[in-house]
Protein backbone atom coordinates (compact mmCIF):
# COMPACT_ATOMS: atom_id res chain seq x y z
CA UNK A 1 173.90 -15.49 125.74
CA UNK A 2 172.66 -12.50 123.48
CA UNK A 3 169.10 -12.07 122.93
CA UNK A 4 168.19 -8.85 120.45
CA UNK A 5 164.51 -7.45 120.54
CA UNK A 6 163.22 -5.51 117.41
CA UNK A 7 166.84 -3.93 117.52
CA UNK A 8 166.41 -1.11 114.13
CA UNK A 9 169.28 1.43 112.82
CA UNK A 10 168.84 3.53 109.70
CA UNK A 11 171.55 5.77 108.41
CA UNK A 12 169.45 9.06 106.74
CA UNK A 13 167.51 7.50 104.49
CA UNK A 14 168.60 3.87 104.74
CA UNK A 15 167.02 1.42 107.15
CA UNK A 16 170.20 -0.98 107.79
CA UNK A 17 168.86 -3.16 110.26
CA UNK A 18 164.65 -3.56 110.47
CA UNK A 19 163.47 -4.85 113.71
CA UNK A 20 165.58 -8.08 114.18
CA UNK A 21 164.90 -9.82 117.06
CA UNK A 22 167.33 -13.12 117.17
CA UNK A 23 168.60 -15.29 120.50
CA UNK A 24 172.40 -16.99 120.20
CA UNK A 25 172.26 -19.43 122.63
CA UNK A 26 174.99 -20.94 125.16
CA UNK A 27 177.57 -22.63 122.91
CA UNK A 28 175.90 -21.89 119.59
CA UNK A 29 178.00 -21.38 116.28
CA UNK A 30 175.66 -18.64 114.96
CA UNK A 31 175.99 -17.57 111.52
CA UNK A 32 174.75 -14.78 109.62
CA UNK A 33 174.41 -14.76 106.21
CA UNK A 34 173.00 -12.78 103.85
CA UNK A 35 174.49 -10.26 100.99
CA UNK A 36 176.77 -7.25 100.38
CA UNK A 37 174.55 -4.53 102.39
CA UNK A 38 172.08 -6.68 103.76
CA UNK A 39 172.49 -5.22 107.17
CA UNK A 40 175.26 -8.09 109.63
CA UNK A 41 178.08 -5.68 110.05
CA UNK A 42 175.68 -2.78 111.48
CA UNK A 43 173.93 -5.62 113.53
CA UNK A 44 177.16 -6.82 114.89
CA UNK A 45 178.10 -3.93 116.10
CA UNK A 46 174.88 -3.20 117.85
CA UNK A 47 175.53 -6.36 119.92
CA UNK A 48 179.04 -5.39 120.60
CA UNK A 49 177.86 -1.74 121.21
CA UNK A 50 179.45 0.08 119.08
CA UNK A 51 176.55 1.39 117.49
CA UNK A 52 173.56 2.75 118.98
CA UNK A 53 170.50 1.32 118.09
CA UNK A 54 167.54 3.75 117.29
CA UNK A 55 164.78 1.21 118.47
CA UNK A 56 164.98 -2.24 120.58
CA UNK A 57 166.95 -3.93 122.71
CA UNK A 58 170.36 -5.86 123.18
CA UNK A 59 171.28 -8.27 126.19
CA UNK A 60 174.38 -10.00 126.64
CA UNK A 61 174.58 -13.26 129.50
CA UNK A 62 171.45 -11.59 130.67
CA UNK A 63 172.54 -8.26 131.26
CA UNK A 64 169.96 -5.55 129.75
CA UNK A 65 171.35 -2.98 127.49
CA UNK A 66 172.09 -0.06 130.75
CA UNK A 67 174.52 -2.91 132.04
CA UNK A 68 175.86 -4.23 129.34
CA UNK A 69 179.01 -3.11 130.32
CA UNK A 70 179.73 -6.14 133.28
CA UNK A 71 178.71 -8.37 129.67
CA UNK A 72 181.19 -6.85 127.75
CA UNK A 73 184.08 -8.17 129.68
CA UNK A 74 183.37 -11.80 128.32
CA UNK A 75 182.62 -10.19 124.78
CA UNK A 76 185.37 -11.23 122.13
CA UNK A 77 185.04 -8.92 119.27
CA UNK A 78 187.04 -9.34 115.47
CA UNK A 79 185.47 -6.28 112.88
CA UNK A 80 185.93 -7.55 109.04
CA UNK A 81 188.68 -5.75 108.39
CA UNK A 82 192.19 -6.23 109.95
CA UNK A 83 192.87 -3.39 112.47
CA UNK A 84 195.80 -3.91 114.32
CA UNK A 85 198.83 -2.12 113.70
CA UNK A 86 200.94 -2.81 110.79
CA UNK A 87 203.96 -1.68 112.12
CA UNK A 88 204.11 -3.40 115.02
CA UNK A 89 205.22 -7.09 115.71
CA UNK A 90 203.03 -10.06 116.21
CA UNK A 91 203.56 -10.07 119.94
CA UNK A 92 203.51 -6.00 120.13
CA UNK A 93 199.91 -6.09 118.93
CA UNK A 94 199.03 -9.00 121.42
CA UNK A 95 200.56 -6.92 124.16
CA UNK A 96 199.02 -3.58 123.01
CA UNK A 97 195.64 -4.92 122.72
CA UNK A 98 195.88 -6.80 126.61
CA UNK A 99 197.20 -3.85 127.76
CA UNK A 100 193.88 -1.67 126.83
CA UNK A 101 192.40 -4.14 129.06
CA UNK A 102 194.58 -3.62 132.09
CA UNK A 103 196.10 -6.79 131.63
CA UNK A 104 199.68 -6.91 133.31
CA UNK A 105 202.39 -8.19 131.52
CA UNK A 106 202.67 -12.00 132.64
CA UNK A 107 199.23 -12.75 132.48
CA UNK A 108 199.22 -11.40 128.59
CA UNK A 109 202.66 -13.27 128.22
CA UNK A 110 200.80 -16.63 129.78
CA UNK A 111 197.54 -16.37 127.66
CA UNK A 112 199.49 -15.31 124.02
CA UNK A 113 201.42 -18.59 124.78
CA UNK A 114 198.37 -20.66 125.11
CA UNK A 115 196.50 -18.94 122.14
CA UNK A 116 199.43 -18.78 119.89
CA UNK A 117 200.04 -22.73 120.49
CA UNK A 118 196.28 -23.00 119.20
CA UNK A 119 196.51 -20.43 116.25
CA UNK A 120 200.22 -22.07 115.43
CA UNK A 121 201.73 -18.66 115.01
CA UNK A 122 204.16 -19.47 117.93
CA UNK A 123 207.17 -19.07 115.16
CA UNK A 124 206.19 -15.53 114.48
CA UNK A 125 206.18 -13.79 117.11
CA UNK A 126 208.52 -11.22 115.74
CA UNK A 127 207.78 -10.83 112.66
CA UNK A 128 205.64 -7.28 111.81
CA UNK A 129 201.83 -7.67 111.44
CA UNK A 130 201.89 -6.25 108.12
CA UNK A 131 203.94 -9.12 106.83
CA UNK A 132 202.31 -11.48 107.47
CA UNK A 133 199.59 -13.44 105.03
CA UNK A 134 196.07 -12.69 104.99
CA UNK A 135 195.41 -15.86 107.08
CA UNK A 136 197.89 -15.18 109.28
CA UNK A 137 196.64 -11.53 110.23
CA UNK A 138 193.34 -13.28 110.74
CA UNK A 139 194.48 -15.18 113.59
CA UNK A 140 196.87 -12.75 114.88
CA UNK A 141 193.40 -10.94 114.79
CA UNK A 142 191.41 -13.74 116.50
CA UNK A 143 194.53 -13.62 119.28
CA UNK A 144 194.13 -10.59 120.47
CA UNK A 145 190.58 -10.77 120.48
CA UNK A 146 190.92 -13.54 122.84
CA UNK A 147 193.33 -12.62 125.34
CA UNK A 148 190.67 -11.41 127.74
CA UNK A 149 189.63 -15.04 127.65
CA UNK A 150 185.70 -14.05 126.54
CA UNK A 151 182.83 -16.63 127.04
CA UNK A 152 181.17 -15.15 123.87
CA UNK A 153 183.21 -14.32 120.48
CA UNK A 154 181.86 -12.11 117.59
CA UNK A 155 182.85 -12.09 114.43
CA UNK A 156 182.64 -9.97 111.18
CA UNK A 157 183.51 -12.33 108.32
CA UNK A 158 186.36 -13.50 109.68
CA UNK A 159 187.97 -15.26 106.57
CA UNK A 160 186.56 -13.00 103.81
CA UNK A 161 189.36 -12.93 101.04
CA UNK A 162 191.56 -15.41 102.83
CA UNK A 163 192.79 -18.79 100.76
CA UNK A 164 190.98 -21.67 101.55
CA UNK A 165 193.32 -23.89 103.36
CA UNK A 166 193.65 -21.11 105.61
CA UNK A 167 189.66 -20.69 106.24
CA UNK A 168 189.93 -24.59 106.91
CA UNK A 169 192.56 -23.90 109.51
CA UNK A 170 190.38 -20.77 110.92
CA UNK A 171 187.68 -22.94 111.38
CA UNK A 172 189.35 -25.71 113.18
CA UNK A 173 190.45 -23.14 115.59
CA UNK A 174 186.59 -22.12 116.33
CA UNK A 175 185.30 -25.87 116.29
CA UNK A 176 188.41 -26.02 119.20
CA UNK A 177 187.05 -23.07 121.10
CA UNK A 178 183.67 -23.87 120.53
CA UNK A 179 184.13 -27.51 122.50
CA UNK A 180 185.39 -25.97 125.29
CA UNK A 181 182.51 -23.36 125.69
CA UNK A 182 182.65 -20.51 123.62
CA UNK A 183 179.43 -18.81 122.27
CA UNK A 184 180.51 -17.83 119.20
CA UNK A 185 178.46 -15.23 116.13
CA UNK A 186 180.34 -15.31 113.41
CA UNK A 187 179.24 -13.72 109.68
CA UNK A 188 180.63 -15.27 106.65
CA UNK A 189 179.44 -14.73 102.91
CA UNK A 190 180.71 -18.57 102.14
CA UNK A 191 178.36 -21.29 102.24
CA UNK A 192 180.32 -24.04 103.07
CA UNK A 193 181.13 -22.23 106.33
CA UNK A 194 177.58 -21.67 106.93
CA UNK A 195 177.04 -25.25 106.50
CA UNK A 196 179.27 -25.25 109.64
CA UNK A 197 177.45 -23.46 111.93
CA UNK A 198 174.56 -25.07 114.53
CA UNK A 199 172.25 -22.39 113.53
CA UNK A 200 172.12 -19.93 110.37
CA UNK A 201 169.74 -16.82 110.16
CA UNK A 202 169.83 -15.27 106.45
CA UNK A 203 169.78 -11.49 106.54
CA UNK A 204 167.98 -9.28 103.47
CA UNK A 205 167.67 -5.76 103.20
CA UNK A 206 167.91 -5.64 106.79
CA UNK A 207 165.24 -8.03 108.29
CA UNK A 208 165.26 -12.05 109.04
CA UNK A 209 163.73 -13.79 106.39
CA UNK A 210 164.64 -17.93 107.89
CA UNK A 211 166.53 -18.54 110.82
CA UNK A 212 167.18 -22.42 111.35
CA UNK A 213 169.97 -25.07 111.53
CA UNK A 214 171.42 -26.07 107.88
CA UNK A 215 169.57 -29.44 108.17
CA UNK A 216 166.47 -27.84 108.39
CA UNK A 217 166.78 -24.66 106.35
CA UNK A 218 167.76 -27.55 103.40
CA UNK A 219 164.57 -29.26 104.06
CA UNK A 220 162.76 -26.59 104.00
CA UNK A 221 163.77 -25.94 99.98
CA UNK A 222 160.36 -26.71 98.46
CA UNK A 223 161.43 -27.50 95.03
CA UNK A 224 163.77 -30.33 92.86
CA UNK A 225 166.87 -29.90 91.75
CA UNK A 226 168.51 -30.88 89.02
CA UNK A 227 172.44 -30.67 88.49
CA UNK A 228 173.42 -30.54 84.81
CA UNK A 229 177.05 -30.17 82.95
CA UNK A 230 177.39 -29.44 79.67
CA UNK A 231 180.02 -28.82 77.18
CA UNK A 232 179.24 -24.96 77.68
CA UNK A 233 179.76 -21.82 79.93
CA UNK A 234 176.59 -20.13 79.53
CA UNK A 235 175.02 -18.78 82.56
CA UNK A 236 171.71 -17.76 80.48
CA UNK A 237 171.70 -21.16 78.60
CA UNK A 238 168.16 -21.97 80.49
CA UNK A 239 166.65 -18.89 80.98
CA UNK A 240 162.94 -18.06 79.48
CA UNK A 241 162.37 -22.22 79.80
CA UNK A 242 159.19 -22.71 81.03
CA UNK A 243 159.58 -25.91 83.05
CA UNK A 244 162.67 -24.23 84.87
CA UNK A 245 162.03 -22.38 87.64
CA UNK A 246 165.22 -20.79 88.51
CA UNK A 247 168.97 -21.84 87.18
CA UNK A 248 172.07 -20.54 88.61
CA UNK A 249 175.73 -21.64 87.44
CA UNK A 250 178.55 -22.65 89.40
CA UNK A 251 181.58 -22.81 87.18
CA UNK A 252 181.30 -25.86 85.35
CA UNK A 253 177.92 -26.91 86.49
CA UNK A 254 174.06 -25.49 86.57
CA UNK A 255 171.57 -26.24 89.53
CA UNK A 256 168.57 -25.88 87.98
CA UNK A 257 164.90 -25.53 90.24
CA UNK A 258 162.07 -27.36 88.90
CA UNK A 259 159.01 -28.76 89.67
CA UNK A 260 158.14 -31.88 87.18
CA UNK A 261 161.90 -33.60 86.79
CA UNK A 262 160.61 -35.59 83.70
CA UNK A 263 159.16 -32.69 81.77
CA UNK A 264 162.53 -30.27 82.99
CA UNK A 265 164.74 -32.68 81.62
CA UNK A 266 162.67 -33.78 78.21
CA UNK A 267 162.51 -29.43 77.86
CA UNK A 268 166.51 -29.41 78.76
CA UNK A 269 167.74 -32.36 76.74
CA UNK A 270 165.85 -30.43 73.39
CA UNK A 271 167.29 -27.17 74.18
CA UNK A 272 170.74 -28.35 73.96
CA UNK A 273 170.18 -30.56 71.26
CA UNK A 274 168.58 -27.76 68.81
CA UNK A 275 171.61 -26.06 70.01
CA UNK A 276 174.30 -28.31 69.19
CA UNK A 277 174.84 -28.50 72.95
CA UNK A 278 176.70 -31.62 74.65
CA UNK A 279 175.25 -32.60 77.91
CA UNK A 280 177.75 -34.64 80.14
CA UNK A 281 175.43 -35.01 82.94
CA UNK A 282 172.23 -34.59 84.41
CA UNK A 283 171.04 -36.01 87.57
CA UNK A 284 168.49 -34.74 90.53
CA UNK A 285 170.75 -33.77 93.83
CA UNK A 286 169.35 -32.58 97.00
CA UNK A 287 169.57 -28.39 97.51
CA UNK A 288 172.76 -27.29 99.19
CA UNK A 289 172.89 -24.14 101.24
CA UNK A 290 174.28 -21.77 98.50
CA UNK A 291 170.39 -23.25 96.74
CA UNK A 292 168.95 -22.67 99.57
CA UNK A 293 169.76 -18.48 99.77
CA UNK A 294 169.96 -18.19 96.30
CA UNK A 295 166.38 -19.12 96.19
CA UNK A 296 166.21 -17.04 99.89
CA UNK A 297 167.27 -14.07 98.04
CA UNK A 298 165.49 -13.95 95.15
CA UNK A 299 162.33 -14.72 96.74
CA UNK A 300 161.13 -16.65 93.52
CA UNK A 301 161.53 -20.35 94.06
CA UNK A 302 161.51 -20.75 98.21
C-alpha cells in the first residue's frame, strides 16, 4: 500500500530524513516511533506529499510518485496538531473539509452520520470545535479525515497530549477501522500504543535502525532485566555500577540491563544496603517496548 525507496530531505544543514526505504502493507497498523526530531513528521508528509523529497521514491496502492495523485484519493491524512477551525461547529468543519473534496451535501451528511456513530460525537454536533476536549478534537479530527472514505489512513501522533481514557477510546476506533480494511501509519511517542501496532519501525536521527513486529523487536533485546523498587526516587541510584549495564526509572520502579543476574543483584542489594536503602522488590521481567528503544536509542545495551 505505500512502499518508500531511499526517500532523503534535509532542511539547510539538517538531514531530517536519511534514505528510508520502508513498505506498509495491506491492512498493516504501522507505527513509527522514535524521538522528538528524529525525522516521522517530515517522513509523513513525504508519503502524503506534502513535502518534496530531495532523493527517492514514494508509491501509494502502486502508483509511482508522477501519479500519485489517482493514490491520493484513498489517502486519509491527520497532521499532529489540530487544524480545523476553531470557530466553527463540529458539523461545519465536517462539511467544510467534504466540501474541499467536491463532496455534495447528502453524501457528507450520510458519511458524518456513520463516522460520528463510530467516534460517539453524535451529541455534539453543534457545539464549536474549539470547545471541545483534547480527545474530542482528535476525533472530530479523525472525522473529517475520513469522510472521503480512504483505504489508507496516516497519522501524526494522533493522541499526543490527550488523557488516557481518551487514547483508549482513539484506539478502539482504529482497531474498528482497521478490521474492516484500513491501512493505517500512525506515529505515536507512547509505547503502549506501539505495543499495538502489527509492525513498529524505530526512527533515529533520521534513518531506520529495527523495523519488526513488537513480538519480535522484544526478542530481539539481547540482555536481562531486572525490575527493582526501592524506598527511593533516585534516577542515578545505579549509575557507575559495574555489573549494570544500563538503568532507567519509571516512577516508582528501575529496569535495570544486566548481563550476570546473580552478580547484578549481590552488587545492587550492597549498594542499597551501605546506603541505608530499602529494597521492596527485585525480580527479573522480560524487556517491554519502552526497554526495547530505550536501549534502541542509546545504542549501548541492544
Amino acid at each position: 500500500m505505500i512502499r518508500t525507496e531511499g526517500l532523503s530531505k534535509a532542511f539547510g544543514s539538517n538531514t531530517a530524513v536519511d534514505g528510508i526505504s520502508l513498505h506498509v502493507k495491506e491492512q498493516d497498523i504501522f507505527g513509527l516511533v522514535g524521538p522528538d526530531g528524529a525525522g516521522k513528521t517530515t517522513l509523513m508528509r513525504m508519503i502524503c506529499g506534502l513535502i518534496t523529497p530531495d532523493r527517492g521514491q514514494v508509491s501509494l496502492m502502486g502508483y509511482p510518485q508522477g501519479r500519485m495523485e489517482q493514490a491520493k484519493e484513498n489517502l486519509g491524512y491527520m497532521p499532529q496538531r489540530f487544524s480545523l477551525y476553531g470557530d466553527l461547529t463540529l458539523m461545519e468543519n465536517i462539511n467544510f473539509f467534504g466540501a474541499m473534496y467536491r463532496l455534495n451535501k447528502n453524501t457528507i451528511r450520510q458519511r458524518a452520520d456513520e463516522i460520528l456513530q463510530i467516534t460517539n460525537l453524535g451529541d455534539f454536533r453543534n457545539r464549536l470545535a474549539d470547545n471541545l476536549s483534547g480527545g474530542m478534537k482528535q476525533k472530530l479530527a479523525l472525522t473529517c479525515s475520513l469522510i472521503t472514505r480512504p483505504n489508507m489512513l496516516v497519522l501524526d501522533e494522533p493522541t499526543y497530549g490527550v488523557d488516557p481514557e481518551s487514547r483508549k477510546e482513539f484506539w478502539k476506533i482504529l482497531y474498528r477501522l482497521n478490521r474492516e480494511g484500513m491501512t493505517i501509519l500512525v506515529s505515536t511517542p507512547y509505547m503502549d500504543e506501539a505495543e499495538l501496532c502489527s509492525v513498529v519501525a524505530f526512527i533515529s536521527s533520521g534513518q531506520l535502525t529495527a523495523v519488526d513486529s513488537p513480538p519480535r523487536l522484544r526478542a530481539s533485546f539481547r540482555h536481562r532485566l531486572l525490575e527493582v523498587r526501592a524506598e527511593v526516587k533516585d534516577p542515578y541510584l545505579f549509575e557507575g555500577m559495574a555489573e549494570v549495564m544500563d538503568a532507567s526509572f519509571y516512577g516508582d520502579r528501575y529496569h535495570v540491563v544486566v548481563g550476570d543476574v546473580p552478580a547484578a543483584r549481590t552488587a545492587i542489594e550492597g549498594c542499597c544496603s551501605r546506603r541505608n536503602i530499602k529494597i521492596v522488590s527485585m525480580n527479573e521481567v522480560a524487556p517491554s517496548m519502552e526497554d526495547v528503544f530505550v536501549a534502541l536509542a542509546e545504542k549501548e545495551v541492544f
